[in-house]
Protein backbone atom coordinates (compact mmCIF):
# COMPACT_ATOMS: atom_id res chain seq x y z
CA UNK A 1 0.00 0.00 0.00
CA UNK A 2 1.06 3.69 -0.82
CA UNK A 3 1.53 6.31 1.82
CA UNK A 4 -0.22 9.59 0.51
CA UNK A 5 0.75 11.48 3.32
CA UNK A 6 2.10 14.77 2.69
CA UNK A 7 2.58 16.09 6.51
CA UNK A 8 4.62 14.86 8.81
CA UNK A 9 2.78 12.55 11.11
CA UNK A 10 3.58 12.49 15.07
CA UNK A 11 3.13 9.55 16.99
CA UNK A 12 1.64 11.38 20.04
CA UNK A 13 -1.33 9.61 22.42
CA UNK A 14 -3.28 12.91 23.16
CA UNK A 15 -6.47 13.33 24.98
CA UNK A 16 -9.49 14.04 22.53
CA UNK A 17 -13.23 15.17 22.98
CA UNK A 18 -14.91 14.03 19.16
CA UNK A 19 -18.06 15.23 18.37
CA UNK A 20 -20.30 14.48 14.98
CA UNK A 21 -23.73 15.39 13.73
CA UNK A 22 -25.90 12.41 13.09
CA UNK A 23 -29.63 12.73 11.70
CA UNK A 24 -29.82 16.00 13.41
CA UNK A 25 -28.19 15.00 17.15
CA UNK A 26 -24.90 15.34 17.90
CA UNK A 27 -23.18 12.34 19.04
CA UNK A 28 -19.56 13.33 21.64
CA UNK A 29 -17.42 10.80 22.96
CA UNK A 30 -13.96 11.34 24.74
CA UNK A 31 -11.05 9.25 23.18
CA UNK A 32 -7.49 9.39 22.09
CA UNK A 33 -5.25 10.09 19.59
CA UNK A 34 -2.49 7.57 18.23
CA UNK A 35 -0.68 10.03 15.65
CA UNK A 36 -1.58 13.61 14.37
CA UNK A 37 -0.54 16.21 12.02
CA UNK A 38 -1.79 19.30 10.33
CA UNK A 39 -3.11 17.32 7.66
CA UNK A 40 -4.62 13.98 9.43
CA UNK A 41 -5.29 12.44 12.83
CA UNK A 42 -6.02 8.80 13.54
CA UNK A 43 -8.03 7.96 17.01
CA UNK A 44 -9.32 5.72 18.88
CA UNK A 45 -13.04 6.42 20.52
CA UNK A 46 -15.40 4.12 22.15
CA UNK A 47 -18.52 5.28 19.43
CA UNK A 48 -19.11 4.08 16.01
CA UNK A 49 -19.10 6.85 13.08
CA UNK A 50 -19.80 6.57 9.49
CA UNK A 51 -17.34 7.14 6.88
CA UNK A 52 -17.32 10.50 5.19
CA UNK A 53 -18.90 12.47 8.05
CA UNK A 54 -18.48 15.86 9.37
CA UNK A 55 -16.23 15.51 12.89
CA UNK A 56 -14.72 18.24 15.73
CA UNK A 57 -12.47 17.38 17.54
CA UNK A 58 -11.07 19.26 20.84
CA UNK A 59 -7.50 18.00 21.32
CA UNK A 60 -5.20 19.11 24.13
CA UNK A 61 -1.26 19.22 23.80
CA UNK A 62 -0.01 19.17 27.19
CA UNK A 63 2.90 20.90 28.77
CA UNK A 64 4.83 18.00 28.41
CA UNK A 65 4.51 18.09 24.72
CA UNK A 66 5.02 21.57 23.82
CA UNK A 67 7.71 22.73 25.96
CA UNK A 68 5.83 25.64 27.39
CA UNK A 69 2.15 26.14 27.83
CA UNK A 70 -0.39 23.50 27.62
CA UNK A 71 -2.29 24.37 23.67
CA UNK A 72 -5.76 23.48 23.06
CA UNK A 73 -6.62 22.84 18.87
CA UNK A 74 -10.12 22.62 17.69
CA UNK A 75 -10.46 20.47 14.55
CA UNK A 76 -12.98 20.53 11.81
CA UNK A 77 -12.48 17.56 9.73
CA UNK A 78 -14.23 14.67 7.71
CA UNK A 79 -13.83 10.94 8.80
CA UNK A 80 -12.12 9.05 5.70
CA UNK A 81 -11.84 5.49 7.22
CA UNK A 82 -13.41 3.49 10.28
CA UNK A 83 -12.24 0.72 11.88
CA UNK A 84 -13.68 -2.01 14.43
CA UNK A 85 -10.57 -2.67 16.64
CA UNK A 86 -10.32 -5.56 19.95
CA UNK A 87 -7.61 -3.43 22.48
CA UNK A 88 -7.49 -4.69 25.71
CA UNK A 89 -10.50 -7.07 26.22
CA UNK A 90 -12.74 -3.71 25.03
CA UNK A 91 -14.14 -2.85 21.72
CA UNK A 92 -12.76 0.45 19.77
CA UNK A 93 -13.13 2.10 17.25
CA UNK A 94 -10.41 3.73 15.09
CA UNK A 95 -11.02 6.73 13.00
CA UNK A 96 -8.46 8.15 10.22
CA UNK A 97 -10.02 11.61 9.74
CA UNK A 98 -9.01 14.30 7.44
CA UNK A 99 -8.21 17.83 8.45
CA UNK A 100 -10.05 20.56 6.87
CA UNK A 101 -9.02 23.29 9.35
CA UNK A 102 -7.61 23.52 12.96
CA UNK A 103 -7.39 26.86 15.38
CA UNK A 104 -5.69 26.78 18.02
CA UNK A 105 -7.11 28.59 21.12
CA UNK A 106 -5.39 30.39 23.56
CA UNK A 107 -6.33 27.90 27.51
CA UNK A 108 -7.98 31.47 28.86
CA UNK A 109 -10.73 31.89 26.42
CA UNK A 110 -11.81 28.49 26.20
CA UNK A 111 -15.38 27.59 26.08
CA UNK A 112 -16.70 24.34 26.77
């Protein structure tokens, strides 16, 4: 299989608050990312999605990660593959999703 990645991907297990509109509800679960970049992030939720939906995702780099203060990055994206997975005795799901655009948001005027 090709890679068509054309960002650098970071293999970085980040919390993750993913919400997506479904027939006119919006469905949130809390999860995790297993890599990210500007142009993709793969996680792993506990919800089932379809494929080609509309997604946010809320993702926090800690202080740990950045070197200074902790950033918080909203996500607008579209889910481009989902996958059943078995981790730990649980079942997951694993979402490749595409970014479309990301802000990032300065911790004092966050709104949840």
């Amino acid at each position: 299989m090709m890679d068509r990645r054309t960002t650098r991907r970071y293999d970085l297990s980040l919390p993750v608050m993913f919400r997506v509109a479904a027939g006119g509800q919006t469905c949130s679960s809390n999860g995790k990312t297993r890599d990210i970049s500007t142009g993709g992030v793969y996680l792993i939720i506990n919800k089932d999605v379809n494929a080609s939906a509309a997604v946010n995702l809320d993702v926090t780099f800690p202080c740990e990660v950045t070197g200074g203060a902790e950033v918080f990055v909203r996500i607008v994206g579209k889910v481009a593959r989902v996958e059943k997975l078995a981790e730990e005795g649980h079942q997951h799901v694993g979402v490749a999703a595409v970014v479309i655009s990301y802000e990032i948001v300065r911790n004092d005027s966050r709104v949840s």
